[in-house]
Protein backbone atom coordinates (compact mmCIF):
# COMPACT_ATOMS: atom_id res chain seq x y z
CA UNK A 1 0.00 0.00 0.00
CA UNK A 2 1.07 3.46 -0.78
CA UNK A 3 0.42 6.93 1.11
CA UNK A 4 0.32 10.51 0.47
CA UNK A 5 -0.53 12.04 3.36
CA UNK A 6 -0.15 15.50 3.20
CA UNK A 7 -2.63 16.98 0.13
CA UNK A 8 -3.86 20.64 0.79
CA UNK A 9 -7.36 21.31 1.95
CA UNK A 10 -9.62 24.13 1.44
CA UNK A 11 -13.18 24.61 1.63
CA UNK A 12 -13.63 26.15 -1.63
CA UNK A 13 -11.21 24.07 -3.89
CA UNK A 14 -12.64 23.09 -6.96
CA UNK A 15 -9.16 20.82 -8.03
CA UNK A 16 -9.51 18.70 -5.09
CA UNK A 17 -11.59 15.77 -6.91
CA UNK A 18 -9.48 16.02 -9.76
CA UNK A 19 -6.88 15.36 -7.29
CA UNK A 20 -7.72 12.61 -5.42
CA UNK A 21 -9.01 10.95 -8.88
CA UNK A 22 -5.47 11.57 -9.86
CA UNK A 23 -3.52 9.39 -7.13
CA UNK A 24 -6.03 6.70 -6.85
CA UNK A 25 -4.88 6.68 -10.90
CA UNK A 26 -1.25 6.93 -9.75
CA UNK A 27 -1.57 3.88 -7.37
CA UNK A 28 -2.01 5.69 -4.04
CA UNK A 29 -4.32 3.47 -1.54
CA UNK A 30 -4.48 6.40 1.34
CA UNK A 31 -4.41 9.75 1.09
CA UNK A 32 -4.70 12.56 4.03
CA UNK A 33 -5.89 15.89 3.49
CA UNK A 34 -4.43 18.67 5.33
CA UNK A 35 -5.59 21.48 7.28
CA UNK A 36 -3.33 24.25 8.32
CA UNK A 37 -3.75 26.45 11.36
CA UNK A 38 -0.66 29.12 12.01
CA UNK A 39 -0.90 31.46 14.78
CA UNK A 40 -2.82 31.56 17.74
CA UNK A 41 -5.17 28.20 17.81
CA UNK A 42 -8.93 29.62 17.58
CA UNK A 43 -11.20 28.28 19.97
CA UNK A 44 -13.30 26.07 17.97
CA UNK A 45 -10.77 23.40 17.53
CA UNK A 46 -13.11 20.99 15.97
CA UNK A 47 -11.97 19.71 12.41
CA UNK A 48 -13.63 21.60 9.15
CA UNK A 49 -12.80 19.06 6.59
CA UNK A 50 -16.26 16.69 6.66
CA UNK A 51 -16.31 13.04 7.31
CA UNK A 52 -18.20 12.58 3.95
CA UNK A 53 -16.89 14.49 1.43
CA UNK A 54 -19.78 16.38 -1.10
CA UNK A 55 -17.87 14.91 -4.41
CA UNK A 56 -17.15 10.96 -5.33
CA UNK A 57 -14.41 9.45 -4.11
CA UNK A 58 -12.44 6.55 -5.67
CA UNK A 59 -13.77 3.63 -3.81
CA UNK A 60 -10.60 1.65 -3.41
CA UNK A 61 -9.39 5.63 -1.98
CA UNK A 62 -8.95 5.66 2.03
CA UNK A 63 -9.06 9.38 2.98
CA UNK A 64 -7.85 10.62 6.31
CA UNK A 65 -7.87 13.99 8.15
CA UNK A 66 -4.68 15.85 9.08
CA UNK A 67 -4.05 19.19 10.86
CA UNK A 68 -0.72 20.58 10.69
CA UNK A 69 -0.15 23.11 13.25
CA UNK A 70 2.71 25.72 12.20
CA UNK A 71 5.14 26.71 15.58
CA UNK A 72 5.97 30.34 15.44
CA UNK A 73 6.11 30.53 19.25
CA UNK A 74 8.15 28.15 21.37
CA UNK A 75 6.43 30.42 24.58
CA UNK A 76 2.59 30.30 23.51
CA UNK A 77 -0.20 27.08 24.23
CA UNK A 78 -0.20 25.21 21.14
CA UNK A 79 -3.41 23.09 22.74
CA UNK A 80 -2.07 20.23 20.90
CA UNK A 81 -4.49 17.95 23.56
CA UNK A 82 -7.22 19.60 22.50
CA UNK A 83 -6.57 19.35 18.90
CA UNK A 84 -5.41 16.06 18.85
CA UNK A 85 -8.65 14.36 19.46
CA UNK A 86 -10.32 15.77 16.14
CA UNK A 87 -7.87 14.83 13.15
CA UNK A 88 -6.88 11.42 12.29
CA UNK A 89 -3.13 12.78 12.52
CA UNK A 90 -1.43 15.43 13.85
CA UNK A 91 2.07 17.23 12.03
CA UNK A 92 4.00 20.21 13.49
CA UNK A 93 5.44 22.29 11.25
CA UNK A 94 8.35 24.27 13.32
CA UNK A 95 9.79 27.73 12.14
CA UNK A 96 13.11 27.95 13.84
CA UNK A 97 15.82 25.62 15.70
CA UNK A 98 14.09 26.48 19.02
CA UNK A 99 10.43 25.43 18.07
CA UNK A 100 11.88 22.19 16.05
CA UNK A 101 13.86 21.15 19.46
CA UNK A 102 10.81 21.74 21.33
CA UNK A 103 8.80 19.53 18.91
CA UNK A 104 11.45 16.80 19.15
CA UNK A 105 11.61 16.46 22.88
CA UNK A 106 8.19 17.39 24.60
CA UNK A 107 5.41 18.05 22.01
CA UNK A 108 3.06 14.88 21.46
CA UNK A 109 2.50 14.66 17.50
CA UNK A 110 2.57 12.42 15.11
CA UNK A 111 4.68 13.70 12.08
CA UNK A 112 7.11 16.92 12.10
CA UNK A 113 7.16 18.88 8.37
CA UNK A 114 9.93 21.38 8.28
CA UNK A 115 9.65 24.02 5.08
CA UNK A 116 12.53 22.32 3.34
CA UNK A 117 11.66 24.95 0.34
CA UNK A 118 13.03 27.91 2.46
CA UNK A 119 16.91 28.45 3.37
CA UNK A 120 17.28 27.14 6.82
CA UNK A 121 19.38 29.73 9.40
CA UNK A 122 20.30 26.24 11.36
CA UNK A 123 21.65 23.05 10.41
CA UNK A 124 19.74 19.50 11.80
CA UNK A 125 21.49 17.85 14.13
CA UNK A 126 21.42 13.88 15.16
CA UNK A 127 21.54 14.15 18.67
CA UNK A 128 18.22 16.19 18.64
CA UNK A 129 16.13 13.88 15.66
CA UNK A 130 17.15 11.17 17.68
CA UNK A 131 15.03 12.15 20.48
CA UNK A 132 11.75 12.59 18.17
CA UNK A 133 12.59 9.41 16.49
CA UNK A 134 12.67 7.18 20.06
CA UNK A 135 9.67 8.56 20.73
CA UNK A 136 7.98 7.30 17.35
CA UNK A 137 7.87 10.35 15.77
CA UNK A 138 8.58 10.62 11.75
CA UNK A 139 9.62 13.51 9.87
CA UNK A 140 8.26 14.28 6.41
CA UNK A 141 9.82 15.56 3.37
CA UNK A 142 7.34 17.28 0.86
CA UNK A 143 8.33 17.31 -2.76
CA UNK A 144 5.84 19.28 -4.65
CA UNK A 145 6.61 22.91 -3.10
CA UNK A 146 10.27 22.43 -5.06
CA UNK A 147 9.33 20.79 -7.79
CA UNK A 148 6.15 22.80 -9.10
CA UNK A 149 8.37 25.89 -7.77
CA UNK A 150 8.60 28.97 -10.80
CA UNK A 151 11.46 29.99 -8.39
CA UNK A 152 14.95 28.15 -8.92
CA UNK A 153 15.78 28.74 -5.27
CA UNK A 154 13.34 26.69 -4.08
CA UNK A 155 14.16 24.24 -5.66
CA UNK A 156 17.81 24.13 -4.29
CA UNK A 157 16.84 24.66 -1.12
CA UNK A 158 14.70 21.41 -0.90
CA UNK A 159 17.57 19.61 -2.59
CA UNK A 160 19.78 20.99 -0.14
CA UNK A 161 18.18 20.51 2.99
CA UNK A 162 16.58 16.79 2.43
CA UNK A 163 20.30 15.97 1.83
CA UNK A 164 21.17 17.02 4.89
CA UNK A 165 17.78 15.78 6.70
CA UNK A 166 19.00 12.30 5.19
CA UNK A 167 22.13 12.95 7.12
CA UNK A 168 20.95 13.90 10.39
CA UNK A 169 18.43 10.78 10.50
CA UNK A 170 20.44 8.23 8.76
CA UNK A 171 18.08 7.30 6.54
CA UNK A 172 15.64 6.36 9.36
CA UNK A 173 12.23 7.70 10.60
CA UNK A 174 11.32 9.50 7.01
CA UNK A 175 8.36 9.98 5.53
CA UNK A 176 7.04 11.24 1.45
CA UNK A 177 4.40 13.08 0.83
CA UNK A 178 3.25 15.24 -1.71
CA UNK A 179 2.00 18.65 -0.04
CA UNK A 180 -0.04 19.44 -3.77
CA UNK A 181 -2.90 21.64 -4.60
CA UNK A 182 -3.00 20.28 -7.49
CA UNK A 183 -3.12 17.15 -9.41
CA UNK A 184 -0.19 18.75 -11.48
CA UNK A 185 2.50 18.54 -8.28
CA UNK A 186 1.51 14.73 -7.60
CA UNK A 187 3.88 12.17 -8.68
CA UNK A 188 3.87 8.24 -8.78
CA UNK A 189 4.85 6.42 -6.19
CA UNK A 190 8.06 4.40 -8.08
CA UNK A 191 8.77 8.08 -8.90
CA UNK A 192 9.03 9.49 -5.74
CA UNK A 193 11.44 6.69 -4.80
CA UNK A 194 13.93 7.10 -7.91
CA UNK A 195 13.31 11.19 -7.10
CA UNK A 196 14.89 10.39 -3.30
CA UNK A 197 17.73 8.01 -4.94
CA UNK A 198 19.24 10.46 -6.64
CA UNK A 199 18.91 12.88 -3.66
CA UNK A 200 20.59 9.87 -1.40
CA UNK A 201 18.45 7.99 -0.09
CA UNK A 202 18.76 4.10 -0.87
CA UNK A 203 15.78 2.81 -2.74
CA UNK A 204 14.67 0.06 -0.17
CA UNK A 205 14.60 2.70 2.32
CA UNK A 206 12.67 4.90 -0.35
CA UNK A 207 10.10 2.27 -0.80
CA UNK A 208 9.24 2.11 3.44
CA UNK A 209 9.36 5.69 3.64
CA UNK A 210 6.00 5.61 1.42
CA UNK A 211 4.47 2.35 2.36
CA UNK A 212 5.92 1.04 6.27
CA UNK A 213 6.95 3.94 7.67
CA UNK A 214 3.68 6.15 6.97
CA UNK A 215 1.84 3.29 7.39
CA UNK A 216 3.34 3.10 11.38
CA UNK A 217 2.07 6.82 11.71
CA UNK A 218 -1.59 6.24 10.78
CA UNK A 219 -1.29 3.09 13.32
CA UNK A 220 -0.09 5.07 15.94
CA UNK A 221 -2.23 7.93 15.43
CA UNK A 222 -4.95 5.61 16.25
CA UNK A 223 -4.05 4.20 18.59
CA UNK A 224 -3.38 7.10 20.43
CA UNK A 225 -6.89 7.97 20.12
CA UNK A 226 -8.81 4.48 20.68
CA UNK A 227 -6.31 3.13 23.21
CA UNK A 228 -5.46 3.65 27.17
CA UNK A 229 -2.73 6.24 27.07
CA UNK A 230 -1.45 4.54 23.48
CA UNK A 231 -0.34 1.44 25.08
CA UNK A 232 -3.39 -0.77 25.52
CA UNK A 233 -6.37 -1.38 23.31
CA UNK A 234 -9.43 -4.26 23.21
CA UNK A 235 -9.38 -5.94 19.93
CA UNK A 236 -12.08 -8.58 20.93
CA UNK A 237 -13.93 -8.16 24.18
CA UNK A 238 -15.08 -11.73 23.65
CA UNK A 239 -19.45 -12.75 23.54
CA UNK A 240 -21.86 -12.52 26.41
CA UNK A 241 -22.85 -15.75 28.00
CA UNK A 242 -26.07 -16.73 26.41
CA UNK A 243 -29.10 -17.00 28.63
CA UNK A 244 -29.94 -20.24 30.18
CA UNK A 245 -33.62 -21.79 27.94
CA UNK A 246 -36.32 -24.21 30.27
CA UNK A 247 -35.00 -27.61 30.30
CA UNK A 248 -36.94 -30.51 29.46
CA UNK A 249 -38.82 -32.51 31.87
CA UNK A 250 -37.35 -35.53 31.37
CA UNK A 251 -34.30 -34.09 32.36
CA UNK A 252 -35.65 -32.09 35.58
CA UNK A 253 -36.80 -35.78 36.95
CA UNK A 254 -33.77 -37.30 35.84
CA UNK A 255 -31.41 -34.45 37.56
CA UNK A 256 -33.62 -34.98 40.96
CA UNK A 257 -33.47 -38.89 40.92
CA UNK A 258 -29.99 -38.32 40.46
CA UNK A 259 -29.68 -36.39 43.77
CA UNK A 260 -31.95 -37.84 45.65
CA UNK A 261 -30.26 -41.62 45.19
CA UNK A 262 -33.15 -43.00 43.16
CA UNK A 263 -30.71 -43.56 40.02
CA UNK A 264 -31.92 -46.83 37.92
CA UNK A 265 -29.25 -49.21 37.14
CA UNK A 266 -29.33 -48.38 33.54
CA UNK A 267 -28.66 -45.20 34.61
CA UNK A 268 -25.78 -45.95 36.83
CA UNK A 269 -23.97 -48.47 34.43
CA UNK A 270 -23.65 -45.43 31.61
CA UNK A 271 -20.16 -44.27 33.62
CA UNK A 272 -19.10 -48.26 34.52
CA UNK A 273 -17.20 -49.91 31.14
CA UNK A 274 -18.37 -53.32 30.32
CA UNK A 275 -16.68 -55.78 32.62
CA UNK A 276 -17.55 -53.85 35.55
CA UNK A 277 -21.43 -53.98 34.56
CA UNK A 278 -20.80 -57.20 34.25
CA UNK A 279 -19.43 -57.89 37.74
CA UNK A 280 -22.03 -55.62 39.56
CA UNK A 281 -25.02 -57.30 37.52
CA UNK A 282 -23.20 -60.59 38.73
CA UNK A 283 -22.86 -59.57 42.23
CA UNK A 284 -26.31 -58.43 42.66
CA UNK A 285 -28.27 -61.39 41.41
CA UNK A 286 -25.89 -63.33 44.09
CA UNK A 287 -26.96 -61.15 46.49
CA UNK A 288 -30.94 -61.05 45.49
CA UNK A 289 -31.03 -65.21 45.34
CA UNK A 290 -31.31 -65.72 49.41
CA UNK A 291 -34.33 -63.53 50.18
CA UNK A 292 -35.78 -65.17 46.69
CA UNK A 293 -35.36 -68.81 48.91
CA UNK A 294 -36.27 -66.92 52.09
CA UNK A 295 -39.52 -65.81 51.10
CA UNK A 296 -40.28 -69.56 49.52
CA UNK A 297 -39.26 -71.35 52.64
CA UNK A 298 -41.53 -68.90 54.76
CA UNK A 299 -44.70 -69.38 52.18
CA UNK A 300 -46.41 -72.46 54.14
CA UNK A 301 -45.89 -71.16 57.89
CA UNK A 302 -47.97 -68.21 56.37
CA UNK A 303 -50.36 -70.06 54.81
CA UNK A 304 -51.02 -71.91 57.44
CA UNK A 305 -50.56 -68.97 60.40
CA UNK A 306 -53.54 -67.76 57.85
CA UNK A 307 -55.78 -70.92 58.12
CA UNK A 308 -55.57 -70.54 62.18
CA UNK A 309 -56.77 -67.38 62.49
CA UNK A 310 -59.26 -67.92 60.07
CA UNK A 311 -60.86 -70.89 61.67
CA UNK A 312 -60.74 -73.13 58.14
CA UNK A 313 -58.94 -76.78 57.50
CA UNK A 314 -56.01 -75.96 55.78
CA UNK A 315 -55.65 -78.08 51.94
């Protein structure tokens, strides 16, 4: 499967179904659209991309919602709690070495974006991705801004500074996406990866940056949301016990001759194997044979106990 999940979002873009018709063309299976918020956080936080969308979407086309919150402030309440809650992921987008050390180290997101399209008054540092990167979070590299880009700058700044963002990381923790408003900035997927190769990234690493690794940030996006404090979630909860139904009653007597004693020897031989019902129906005829004899032998002193008392000759 293949991702792209940074596409632009705005309520009034007529290209946007031209878009997403365009990577489900290009071989994308998931796609996020973006929502940008820079400054002070307004206070409706609750996300204005719709769960339906009013135009068709590709049905083999997963569609996410992202918010990517810009960092001009390191001192101000981002409210990323708050936010968090509403998208299906959250990216930081930091302006300066402060806010992008904060974002490594104590802000809880999911991706951070850095403007590779702009020169850079810092230079990234291992030590510091290294910290973001233990904790699970990716950083993205965008490709469109530079490569749609009139300006030539641009484009060598994004060359520039994903060169050295491959440096800092090692290779590891890096996501592609897109960041088009357009279908025109959108590239294939096998594309992106020989675009990165030449740039310096290895291609097997290339291929997990679109597929594995941005697959591991919508995972733990959702988790974080679903789960207790991202660390435990209930797949299966397992089926309720099914209500006891009215026995038959057959089986009512048969349960209270059981306990009272009362059991028939049919009944009692079901748990024996054959030889021993065998020996106890041998042992009990044994033992009924005397009181058979006893009862015989006492038949005339009855009979004739009876004739006395009743006054007749005996026969």
């Amino acid at each position: 499967m293949f991702y792209d999940l940074n596409v632009l979002w705005s309520p009034k873009d007529n290209d946007l179904p031209r878009t997403l018709a365009f990577l489900d063309e290009l071989g994308y299976n998931v796609v996020a659209l973006t929502h940008t918020l820079s400054g002070k956080p307004p206070a409706d936080l609750s996300c204005p991309i719709p769960t339906t969308l009013p135009f068709p979407v590709p049905p083999k086309l997963k569609v996410l919602r992202r918010c990517t919150l810009v960092l001009d402030d390191h001192k101000s309440n981002h409210r990323i709690a708050a936010l968090s809650p509403n998208y299906d992921i959250v990216a930081l987008r930091p302006t300066s070495e402060i806010t992008l050390q904060q974002a490594c180290h104590s802000l809880d997101c999911d991706i951070i974006s850095v403007d590779l399209t702009v020169r850079l008054d810092y230079y990234f540092k291992f030590k510091m991705l290294s910290v973001a990167l233990q904790r699970g979070v990716r950083f993205e590299i965008c490709y469109a801004p530079g490569v749609v880009a009139i300006d030539a700058s641009a484009r060598a700044n994004l060359i520039g500074n994903t060169t050295q963002l491959l440096r800092a990381t090692r290779g590891r923790g890096l996501i592609i996406s897109s960041e088009a408003r357009r279908a025109l900035g959108c590239r294939g997927p096998w594309d992106v990866v020989n675009l990165l190769t030449v740039w310096g990234l290895p291609q097997e690493k290339g291929r997990e940056a679109i597929d594995n690794e941005a697959r591991s940030v919508v995972a733990t996006a959702a988790m974080k949301r679903t789960s207790f404090r991202g660390a435990v979630d209930i797949i299966y909860g397992g089926e309720r016990q099914k209500p006891k139904t009215a026995t038959e009653p057959g089986k009512d007597k048969k349960r209270k001759a059981e306990d009272d004693g009362s059991v028939t020897k049919t009944e009692s031989q079901q748990g024996l194997t054959r030889n021993q019902a065998r020996k106890q129906a041998k042992s009990s005829a044994k033992s009924s044979r005397p009181q058979q004899m006893l009862k015989t032998s006492q038949l005339p002193t009855l009979e004739g106990a009876q004739t006395q008392t009743d006054g007749k000759p005996s026969c």
